[in-house]
C-alpha atoms as a PDB file:
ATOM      1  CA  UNK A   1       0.000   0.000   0.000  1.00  0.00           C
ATOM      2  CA  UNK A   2       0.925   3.395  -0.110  1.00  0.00           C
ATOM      3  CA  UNK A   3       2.911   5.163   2.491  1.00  0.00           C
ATOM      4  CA  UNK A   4       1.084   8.792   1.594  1.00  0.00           C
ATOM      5  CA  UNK A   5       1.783  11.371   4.303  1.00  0.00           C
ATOM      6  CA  UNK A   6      -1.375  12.337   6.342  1.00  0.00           C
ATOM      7  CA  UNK A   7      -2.373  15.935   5.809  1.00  0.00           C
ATOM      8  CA  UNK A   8      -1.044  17.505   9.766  1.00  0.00           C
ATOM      9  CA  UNK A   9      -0.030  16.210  13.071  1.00  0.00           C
ATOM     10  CA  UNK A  10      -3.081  16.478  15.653  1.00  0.00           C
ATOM     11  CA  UNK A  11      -2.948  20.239  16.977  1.00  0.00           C
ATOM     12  CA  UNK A  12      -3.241  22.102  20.102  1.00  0.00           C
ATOM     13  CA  UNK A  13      -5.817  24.546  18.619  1.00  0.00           C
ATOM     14  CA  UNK A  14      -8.530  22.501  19.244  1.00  0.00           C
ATOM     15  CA  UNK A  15     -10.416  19.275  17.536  1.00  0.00           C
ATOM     16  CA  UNK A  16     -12.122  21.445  15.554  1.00  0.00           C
ATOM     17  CA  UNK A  17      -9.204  24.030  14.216  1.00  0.00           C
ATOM     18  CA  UNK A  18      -9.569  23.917  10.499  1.00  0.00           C
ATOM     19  CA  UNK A  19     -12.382  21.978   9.526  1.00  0.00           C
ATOM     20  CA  UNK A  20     -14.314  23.165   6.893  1.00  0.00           C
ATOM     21  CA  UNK A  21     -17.780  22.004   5.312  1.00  0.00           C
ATOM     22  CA  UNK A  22     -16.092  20.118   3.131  1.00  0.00           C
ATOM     23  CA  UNK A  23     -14.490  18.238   5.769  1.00  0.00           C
ATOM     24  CA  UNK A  24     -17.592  17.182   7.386  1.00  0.00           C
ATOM     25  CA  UNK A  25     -18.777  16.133   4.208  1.00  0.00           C
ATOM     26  CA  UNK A  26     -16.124  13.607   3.753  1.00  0.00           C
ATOM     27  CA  UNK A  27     -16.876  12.360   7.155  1.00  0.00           C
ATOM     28  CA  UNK A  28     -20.948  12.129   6.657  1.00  0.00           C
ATOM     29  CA  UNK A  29     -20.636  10.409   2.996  1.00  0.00           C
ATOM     30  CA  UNK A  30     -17.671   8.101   3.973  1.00  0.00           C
ATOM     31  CA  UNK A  31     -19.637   7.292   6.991  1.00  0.00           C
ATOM     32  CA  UNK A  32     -22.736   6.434   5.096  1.00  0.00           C
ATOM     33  CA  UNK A  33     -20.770   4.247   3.268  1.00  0.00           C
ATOM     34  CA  UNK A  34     -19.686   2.059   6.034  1.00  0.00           C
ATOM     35  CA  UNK A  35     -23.161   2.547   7.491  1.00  0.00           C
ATOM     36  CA  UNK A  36     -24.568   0.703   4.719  1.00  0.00           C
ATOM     37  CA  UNK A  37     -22.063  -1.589   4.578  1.00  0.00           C
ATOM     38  CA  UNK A  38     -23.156  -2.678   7.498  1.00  0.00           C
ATOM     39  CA  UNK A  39     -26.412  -2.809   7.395  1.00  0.00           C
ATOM     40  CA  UNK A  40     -26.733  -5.247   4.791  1.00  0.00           C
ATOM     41  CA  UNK A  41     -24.304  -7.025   6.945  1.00  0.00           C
ATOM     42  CA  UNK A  42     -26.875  -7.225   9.371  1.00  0.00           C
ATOM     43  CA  UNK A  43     -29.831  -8.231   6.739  1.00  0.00           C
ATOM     44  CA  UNK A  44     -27.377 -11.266   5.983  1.00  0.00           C
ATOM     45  CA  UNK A  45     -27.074 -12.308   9.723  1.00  0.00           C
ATOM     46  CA  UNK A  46     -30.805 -12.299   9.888  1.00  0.00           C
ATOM     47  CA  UNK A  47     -32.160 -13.044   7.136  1.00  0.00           C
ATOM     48  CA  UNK A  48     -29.410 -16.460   6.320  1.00  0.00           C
ATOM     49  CA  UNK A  49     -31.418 -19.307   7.994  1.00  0.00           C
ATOM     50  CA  UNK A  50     -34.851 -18.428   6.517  1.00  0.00           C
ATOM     51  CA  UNK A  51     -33.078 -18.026   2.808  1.00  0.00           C
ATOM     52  CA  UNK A  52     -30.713 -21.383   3.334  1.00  0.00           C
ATOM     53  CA  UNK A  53     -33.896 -23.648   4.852  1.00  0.00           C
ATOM     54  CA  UNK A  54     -36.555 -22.562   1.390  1.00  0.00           C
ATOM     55  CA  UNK A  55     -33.106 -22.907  -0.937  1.00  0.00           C
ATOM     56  CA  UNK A  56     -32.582 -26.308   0.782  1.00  0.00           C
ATOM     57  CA  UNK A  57     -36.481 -27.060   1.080  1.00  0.00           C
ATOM     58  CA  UNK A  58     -36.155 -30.327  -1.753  1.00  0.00           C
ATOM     59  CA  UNK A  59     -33.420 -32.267   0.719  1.00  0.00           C
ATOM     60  CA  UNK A  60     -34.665 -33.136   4.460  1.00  0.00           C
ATOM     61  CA  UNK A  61     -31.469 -34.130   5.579  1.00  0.00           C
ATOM     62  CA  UNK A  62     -29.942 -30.777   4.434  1.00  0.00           C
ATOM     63  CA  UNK A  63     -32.391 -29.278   6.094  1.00  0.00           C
ATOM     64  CA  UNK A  64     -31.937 -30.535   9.128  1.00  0.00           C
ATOM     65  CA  UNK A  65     -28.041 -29.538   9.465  1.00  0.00           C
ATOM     66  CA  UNK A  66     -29.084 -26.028   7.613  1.00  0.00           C
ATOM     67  CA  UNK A  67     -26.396 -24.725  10.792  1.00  0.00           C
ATOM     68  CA  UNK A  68     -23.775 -26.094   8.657  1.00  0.00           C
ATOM     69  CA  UNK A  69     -25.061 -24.200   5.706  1.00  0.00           C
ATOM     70  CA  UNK A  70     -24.916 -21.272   7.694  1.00  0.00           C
ATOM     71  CA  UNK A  71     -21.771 -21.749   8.431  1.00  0.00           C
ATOM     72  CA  UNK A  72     -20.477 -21.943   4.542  1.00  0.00           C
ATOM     73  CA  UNK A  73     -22.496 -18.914   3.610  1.00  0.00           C
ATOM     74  CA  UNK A  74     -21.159 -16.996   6.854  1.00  0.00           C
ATOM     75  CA  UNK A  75     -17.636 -18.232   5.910  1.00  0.00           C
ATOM     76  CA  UNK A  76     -17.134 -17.476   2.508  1.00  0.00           C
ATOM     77  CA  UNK A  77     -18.392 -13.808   3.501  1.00  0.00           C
ATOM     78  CA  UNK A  78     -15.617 -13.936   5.524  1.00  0.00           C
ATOM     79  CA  UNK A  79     -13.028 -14.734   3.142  1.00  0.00           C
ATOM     80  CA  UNK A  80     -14.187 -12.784   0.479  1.00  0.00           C
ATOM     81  CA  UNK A  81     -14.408  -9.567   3.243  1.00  0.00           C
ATOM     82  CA  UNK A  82     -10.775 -10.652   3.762  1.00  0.00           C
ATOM     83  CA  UNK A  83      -9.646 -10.993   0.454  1.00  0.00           C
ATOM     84  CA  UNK A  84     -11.768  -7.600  -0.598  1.00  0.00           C
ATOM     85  CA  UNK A  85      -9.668  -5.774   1.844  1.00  0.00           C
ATOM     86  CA  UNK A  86      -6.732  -6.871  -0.246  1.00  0.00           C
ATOM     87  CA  UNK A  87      -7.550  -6.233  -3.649  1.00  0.00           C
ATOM     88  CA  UNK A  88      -9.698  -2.865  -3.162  1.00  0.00           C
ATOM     89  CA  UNK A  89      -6.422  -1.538  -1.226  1.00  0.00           C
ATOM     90  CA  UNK A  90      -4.171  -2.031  -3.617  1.00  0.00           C
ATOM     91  CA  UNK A  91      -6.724  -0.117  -5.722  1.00  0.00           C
ATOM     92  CA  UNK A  92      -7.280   2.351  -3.404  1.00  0.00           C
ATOM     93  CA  UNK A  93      -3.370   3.312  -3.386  1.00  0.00           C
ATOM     94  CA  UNK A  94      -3.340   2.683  -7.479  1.00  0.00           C
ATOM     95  CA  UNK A  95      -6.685   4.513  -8.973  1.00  0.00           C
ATOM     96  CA  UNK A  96      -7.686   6.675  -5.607  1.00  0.00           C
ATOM     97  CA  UNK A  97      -9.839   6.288  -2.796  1.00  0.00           C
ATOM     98  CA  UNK A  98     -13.074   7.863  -4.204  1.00  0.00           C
ATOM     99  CA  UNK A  99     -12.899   5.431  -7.208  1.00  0.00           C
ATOM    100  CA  UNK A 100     -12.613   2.261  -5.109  1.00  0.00           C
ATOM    101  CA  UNK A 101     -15.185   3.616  -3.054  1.00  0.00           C
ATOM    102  CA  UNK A 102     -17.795   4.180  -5.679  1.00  0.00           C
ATOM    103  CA  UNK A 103     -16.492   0.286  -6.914  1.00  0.00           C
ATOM    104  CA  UNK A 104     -16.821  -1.629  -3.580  1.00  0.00           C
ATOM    105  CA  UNK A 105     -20.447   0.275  -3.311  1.00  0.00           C
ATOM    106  CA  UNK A 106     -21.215  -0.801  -6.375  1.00  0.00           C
ATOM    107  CA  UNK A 107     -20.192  -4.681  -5.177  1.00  0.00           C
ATOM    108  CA  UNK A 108     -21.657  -4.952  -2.391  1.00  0.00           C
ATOM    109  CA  UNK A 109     -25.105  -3.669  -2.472  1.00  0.00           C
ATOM    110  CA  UNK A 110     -25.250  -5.186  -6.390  1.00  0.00           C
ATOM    111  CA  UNK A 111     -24.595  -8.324  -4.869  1.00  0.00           C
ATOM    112  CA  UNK A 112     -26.827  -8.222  -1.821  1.00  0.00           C
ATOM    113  CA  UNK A 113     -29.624  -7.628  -4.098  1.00  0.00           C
ATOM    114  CA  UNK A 114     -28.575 -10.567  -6.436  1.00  0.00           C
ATOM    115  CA  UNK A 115     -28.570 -12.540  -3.018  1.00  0.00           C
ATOM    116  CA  UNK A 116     -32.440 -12.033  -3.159  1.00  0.00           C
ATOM    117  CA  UNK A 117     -32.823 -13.978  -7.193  1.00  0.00           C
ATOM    118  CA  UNK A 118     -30.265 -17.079  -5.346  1.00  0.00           C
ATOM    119  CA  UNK A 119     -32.387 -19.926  -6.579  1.00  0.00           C
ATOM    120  CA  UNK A 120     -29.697 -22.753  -4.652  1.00  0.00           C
ATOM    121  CA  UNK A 121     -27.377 -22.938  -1.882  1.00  0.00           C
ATOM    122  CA  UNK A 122     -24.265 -22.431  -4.082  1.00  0.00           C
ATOM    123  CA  UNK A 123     -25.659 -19.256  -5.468  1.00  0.00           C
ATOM    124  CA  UNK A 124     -26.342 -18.117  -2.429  1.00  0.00           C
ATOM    125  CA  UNK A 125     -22.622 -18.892  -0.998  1.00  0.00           C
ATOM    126  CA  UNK A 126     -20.972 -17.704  -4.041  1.00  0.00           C
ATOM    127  CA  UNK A 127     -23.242 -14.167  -3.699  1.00  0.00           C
ATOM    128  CA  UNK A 128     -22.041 -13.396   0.000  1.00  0.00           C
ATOM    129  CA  UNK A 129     -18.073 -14.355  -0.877  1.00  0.00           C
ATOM    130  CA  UNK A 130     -18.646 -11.597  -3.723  1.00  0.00           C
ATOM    131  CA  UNK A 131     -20.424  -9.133  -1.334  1.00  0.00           C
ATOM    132  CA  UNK A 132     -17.552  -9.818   1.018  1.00  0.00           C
ATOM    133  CA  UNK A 133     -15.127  -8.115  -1.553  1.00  0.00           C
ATOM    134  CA  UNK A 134     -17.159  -4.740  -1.193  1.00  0.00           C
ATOM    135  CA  UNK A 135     -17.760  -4.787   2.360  1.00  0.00           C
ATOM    136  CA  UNK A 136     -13.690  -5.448   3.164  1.00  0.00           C
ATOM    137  CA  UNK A 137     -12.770  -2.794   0.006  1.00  0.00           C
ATOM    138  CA  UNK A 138     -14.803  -0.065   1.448  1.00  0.00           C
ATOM    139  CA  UNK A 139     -13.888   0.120   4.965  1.00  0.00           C
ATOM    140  CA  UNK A 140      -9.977   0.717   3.965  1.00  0.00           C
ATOM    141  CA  UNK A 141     -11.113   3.246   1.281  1.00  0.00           C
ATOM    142  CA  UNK A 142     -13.264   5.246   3.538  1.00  0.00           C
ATOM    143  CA  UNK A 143     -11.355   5.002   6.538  1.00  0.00           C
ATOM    144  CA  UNK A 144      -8.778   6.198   4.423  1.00  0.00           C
ATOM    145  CA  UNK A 145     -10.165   8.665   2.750  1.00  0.00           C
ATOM    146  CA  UNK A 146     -11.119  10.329   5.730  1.00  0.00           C
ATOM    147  CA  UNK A 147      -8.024  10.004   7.591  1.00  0.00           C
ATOM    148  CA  UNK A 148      -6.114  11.499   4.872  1.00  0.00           C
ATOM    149  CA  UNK A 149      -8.557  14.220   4.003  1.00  0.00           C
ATOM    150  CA  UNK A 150      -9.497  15.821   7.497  1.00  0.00           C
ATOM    151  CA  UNK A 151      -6.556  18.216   9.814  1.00  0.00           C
ATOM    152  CA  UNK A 152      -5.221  16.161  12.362  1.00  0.00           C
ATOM    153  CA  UNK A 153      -7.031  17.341  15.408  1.00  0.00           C
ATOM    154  CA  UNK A 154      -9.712  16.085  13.800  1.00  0.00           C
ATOM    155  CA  UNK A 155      -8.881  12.774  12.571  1.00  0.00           C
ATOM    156  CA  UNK A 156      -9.447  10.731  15.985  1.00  0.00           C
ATOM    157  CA  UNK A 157     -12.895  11.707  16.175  1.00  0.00           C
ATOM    158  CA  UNK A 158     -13.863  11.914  12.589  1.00  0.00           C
ATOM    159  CA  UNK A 159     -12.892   8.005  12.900  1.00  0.00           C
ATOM    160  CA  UNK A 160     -14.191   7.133  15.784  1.00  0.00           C
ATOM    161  CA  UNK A 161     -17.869   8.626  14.832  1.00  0.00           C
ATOM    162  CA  UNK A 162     -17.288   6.374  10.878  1.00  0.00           C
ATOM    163  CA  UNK A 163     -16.826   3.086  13.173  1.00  0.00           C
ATOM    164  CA  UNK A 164     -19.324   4.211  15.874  1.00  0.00           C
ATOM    165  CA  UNK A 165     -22.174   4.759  13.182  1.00  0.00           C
ATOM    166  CA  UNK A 166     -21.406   1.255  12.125  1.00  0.00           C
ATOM    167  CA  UNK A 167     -23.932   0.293  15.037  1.00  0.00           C
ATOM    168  CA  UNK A 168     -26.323   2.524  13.621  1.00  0.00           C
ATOM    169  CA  UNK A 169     -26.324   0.541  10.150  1.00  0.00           C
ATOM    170  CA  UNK A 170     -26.907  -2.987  12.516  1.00  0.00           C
ATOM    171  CA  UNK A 171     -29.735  -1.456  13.974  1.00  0.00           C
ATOM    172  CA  UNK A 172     -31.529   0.123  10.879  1.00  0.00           C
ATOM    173  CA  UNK A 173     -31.233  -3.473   9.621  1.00  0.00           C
ATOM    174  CA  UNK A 174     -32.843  -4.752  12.817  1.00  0.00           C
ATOM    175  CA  UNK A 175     -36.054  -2.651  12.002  1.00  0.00           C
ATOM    176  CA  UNK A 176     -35.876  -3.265   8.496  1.00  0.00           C
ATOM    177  CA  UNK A 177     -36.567  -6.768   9.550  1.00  0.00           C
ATOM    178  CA  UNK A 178     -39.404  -6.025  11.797  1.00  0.00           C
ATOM    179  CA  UNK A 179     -41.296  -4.375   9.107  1.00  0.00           C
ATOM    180  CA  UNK A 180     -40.097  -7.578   6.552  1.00  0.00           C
ATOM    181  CA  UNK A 181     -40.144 -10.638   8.324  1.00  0.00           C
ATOM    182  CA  UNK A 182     -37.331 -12.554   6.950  1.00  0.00           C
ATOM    183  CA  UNK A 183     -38.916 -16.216   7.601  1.00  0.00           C
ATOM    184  CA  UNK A 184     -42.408 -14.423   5.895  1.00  0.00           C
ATOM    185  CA  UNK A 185     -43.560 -17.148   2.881  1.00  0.00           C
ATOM    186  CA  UNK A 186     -45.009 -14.919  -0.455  1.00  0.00           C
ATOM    187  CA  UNK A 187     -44.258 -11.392   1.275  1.00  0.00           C
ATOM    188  CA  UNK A 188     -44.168  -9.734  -1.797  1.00  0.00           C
ATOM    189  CA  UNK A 189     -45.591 -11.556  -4.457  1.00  0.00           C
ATOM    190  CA  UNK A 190     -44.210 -14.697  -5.010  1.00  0.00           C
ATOM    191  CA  UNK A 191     -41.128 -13.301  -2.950  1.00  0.00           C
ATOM    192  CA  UNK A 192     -40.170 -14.076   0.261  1.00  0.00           C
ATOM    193  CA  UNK A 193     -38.996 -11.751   3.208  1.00  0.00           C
ATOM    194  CA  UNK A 194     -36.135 -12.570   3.212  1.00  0.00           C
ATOM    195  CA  UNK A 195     -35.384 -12.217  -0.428  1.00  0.00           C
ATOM    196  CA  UNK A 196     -37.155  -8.673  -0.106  1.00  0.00           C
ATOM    197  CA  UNK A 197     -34.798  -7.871   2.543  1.00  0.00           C
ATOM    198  CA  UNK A 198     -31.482  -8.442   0.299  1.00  0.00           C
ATOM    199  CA  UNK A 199     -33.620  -6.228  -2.430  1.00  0.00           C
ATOM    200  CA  UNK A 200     -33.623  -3.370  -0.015  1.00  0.00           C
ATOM    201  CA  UNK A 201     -30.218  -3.723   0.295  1.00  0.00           C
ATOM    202  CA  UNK A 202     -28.960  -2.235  -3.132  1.00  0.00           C
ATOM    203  CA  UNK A 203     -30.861   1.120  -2.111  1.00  0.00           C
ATOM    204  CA  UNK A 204     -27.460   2.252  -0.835  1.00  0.00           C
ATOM    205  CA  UNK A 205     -25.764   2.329  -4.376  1.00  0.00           C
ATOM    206  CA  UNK A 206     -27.797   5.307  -4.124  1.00  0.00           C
ATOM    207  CA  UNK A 207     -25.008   6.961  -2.365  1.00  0.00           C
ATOM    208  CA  UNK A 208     -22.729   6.614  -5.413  1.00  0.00           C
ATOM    209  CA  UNK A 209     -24.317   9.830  -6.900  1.00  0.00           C
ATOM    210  CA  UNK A 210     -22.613  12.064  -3.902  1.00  0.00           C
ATOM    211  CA  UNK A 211     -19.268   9.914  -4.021  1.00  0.00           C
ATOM    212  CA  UNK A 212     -18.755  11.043  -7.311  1.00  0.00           C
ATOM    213  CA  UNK A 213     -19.859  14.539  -7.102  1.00  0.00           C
ATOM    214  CA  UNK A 214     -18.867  15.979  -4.036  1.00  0.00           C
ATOM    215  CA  UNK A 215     -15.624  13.723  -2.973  1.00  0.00           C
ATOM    216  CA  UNK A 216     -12.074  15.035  -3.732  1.00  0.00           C
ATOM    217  CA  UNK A 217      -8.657  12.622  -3.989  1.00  0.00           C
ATOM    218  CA  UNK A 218      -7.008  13.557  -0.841  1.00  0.00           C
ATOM    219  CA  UNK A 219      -3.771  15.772  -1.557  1.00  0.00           C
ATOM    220  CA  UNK A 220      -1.288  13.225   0.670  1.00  0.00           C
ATOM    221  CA  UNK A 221      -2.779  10.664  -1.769  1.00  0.00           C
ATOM    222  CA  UNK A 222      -1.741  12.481  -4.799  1.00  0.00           C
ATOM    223  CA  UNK A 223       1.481  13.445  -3.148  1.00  0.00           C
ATOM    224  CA  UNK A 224       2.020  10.122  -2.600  1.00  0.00           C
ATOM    225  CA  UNK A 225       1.234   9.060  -6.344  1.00  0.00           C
ATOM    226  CA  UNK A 226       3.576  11.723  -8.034  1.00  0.00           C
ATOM    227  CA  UNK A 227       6.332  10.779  -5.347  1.00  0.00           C
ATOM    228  CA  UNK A 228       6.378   7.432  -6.695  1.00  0.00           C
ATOM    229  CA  UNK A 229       5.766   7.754 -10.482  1.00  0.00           C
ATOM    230  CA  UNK A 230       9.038  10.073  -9.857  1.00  0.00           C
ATOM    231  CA  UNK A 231      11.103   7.633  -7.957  1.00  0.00           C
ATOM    232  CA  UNK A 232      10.239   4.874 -11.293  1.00  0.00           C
ATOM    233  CA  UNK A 233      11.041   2.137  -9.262  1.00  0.00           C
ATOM    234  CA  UNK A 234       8.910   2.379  -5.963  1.00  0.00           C
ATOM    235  CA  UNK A 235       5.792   0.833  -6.518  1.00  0.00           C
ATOM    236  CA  UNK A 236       1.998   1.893  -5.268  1.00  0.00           C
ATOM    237  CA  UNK A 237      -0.467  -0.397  -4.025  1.00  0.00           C
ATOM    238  CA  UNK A 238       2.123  -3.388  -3.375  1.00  0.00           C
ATOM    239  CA  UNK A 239       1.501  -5.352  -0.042  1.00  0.00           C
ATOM    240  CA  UNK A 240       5.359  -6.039  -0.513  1.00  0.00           C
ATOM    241  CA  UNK A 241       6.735  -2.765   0.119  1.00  0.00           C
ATOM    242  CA  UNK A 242       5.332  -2.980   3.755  1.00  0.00           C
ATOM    243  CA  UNK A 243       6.966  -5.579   5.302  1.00  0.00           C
ATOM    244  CA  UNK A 244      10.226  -4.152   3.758  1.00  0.00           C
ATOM    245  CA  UNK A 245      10.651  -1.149   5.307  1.00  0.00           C
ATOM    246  CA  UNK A 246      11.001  -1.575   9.163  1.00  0.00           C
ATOM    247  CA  UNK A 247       8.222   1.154  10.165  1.00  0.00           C
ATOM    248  CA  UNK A 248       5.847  -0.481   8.035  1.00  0.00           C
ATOM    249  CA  UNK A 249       6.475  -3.500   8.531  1.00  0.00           C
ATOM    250  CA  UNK A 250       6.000  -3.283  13.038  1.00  0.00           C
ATOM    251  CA  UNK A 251       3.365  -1.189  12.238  1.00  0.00           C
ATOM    252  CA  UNK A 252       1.784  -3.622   9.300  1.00  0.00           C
ATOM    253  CA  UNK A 253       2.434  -6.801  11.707  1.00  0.00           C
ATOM    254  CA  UNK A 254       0.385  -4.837  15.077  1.00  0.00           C
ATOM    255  CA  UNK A 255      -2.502  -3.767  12.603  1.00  0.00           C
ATOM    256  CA  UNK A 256      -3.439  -7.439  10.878  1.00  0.00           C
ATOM    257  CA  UNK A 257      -3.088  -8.989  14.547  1.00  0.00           C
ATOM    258  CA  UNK A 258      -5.593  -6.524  15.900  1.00  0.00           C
ATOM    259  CA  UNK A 259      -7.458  -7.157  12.832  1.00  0.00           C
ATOM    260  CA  UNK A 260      -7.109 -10.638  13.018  1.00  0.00           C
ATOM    261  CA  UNK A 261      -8.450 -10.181  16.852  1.00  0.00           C
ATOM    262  CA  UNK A 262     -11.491  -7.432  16.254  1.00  0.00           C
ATOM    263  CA  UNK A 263     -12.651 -10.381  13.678  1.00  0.00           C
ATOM    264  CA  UNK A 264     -12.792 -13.444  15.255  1.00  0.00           C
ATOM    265  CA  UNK A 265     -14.669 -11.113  18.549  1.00  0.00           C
ATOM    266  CA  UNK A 266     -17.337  -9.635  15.649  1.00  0.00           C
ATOM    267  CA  UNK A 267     -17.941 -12.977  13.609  1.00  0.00           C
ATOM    268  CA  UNK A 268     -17.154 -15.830  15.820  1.00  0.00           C
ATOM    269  CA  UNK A 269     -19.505 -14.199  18.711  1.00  0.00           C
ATOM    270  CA  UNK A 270     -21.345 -10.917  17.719  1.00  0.00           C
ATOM    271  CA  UNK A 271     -22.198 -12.475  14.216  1.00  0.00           C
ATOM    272  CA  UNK A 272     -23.616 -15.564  15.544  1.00  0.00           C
ATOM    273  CA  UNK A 273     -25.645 -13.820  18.351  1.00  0.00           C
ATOM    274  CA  UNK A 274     -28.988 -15.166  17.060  1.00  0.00           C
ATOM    275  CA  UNK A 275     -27.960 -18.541  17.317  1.00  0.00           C
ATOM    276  CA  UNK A 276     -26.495 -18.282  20.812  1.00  0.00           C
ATOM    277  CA  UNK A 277     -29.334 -16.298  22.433  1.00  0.00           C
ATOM    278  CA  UNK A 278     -31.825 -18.973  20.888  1.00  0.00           C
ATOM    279  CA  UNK A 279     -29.591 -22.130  22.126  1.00  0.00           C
ATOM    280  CA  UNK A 280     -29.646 -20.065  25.433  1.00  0.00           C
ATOM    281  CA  UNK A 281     -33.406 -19.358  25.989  1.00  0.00           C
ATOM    282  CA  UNK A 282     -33.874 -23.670  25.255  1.00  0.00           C
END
C-alpha cells in the first residue's frame, strides 16, 4: 500500500481548528458508506437461515443440518471480506480512494440484491463471498479517505464517529426486519422476506451519486502518487513494500493482529448472536 503522508499532526488549537464544510462532508458520505455496509451485513445475519432452509427445502437431511449451511455462507463472507480488503487496497493506493469507493459500493449492495434472485445454496454462498469483496474494500477506502482528508485534530474523532455509526447501520437493519419478516412465505408476491430484505439492500448504491460529485482525492494521496511515479522504481499499491521497510512493517504486523483479533470477537460471537441467544433461551 501506499505510504502517503497524512495531511497535519493532531494540533493544540482545538479538535475542531480547520475543519471546513467540506471536511464534514467527507466524514458524513464516507460514513454512510460504512453505514450501509453494514447494514446489509446485518440483513445477511438475519435473514441467512430463513433463505438457506426454502433454498434447501427439496433435501430433508440438508435441512436438518441447515447450521452447517450457515456456516459456509457466513464463511465465505468472511473470506471474500478478507480478500476484498486486499484487492480494493491495492486499488485504493493505485486509482484513488473515491474510485474504489464508488467500486466496492457498487459490489456490495449489487450483490446483496442478487442474493435475493439465489435460486440454490451455491448461489447463495458464491453471492455473499462476492459481497464480502465490497464490504472489506470499502472500509480501507473510507477510513482512508477520511483520515487522509481531514486536519489532524480532527482525525481521531472523525474516525471514531465512521466506526461508531457502524452500530447505527446494525440497527436500521434490525427494524428493516421487523417491518419484513425474513422467515415471511409470499411477502411480496411470489417473494419471500427474506429475499425482499437483500432487495432493499442495493438502495445504498444510491449513495454513489454524492461519491462522485462531491468527494475530492485527498492531496497526501496524490502526493504520494507523483512521489512514486518520480522515484520509477517504488511501486503503489504493493503489499510487498510494507513488510520491507522496518516502520511499516511493526506497524503492518500490530494492525493485521488486531485485525485478526477485532474479527474473530465480531464474527465468531457478535455475528452468531442469534444462534447463541436462541440455544440459550432452550
Amino acid at each position: 500500500m501506499s505510504s502517503a503522508p497524512l495531511p497535519s499532526p493532531p494540533s493544540k488549537g482545538g479538535v475542531f481548528e480547520g475543519v471546513t464544510g467540506y471536511h464534514w462532508l467527507v466524514v458524513i458520505i464516507a460514513s454512510c458508506g460504512w453505514l450501509f455496509d453494514c447494514m446489509d451485513q446485518r440483513l445477511f445475519i438475519l435473514a441467512r437461515e430463513p433463505a438457506l432452509k426454502e433454498l434447501l427445502a427439496g433435501n430433508a437431511d440438508a435441512v436438518a443440518r441447515v447450521k452447517s449451511y450457515i456456516g459456509w455462507a457466513t464463511t465465505a463472507m468472511i473470506i471474500g471480506w478478507a480478500t476484498g480488503g486486499i484487492i480494493f487496497g491495492m486499488m485504493s493506493d493505485k486509482v484513488g480512494r473515491v474510485k474504489t469507493m464508488v467500486a466496492t459500493l457498487l459490489v456490495y449492495s449489487g450483490f446483496t440484491g442478487l442474493s435475493g434472485t439465489a435460486q440454490s445454496w451455491q448461489m447463495f454462498v458464491a453471492y455473499r463471498f462476492l459481497v464480502g469483496l465490497g464490504v472489506g474494500g470499502m472500509f480501507g477506502a473510507a477510513t482512508t479517505l477520511v483520515a487522509e482528508s481531514v486536519p489532524g485534530g480532527f482525525r481521531a474523532l472523525a474516525l471514531g464517529s465512521l466506526q461508531a455509526l457502524s452500530a447505527t447501520g446494525n440497527v436500521l437493519g434490525s427494524l428493516i426486519s421487523l417491518k419484513i419478516p425474513p422467515g415471511a412465505a409470499g411477502y411480496w408476491g411470489e417473494y419471500s422476506g427474506w429475499r425482499v430484505l437483500f432487495f432493499v439492500g442495493i438502495l445504498p448504491a444510491i449513495l454513489i451519486v454524492p461519491i462522485i460529485f462531491v468527494l475530492r482525492e485527498p492531496e497526501a494521496w496524490k502526493q504520494a502518487k507523483a512521489a512514486a511515479q518520480a522515484g520509477g522504481n517504488r511501486k503503489v499499491g504493493s503489499p510487498v513494500e510494507l513488510f520491507r521497510h522496518p516502520r511499516w512493517r511493526r506497524n503492518t504486523t500490530i494492525g493485521l493482529l488486531l485485525g485478526v483479533s477485532g474479527m474473530i470477537g465480531l464474527w465468531g460471537i457478535g455475528f452468531f448472536s442469534p444462534e447463541l441467544i436462541s440455544t440459550a433461551l432452550k
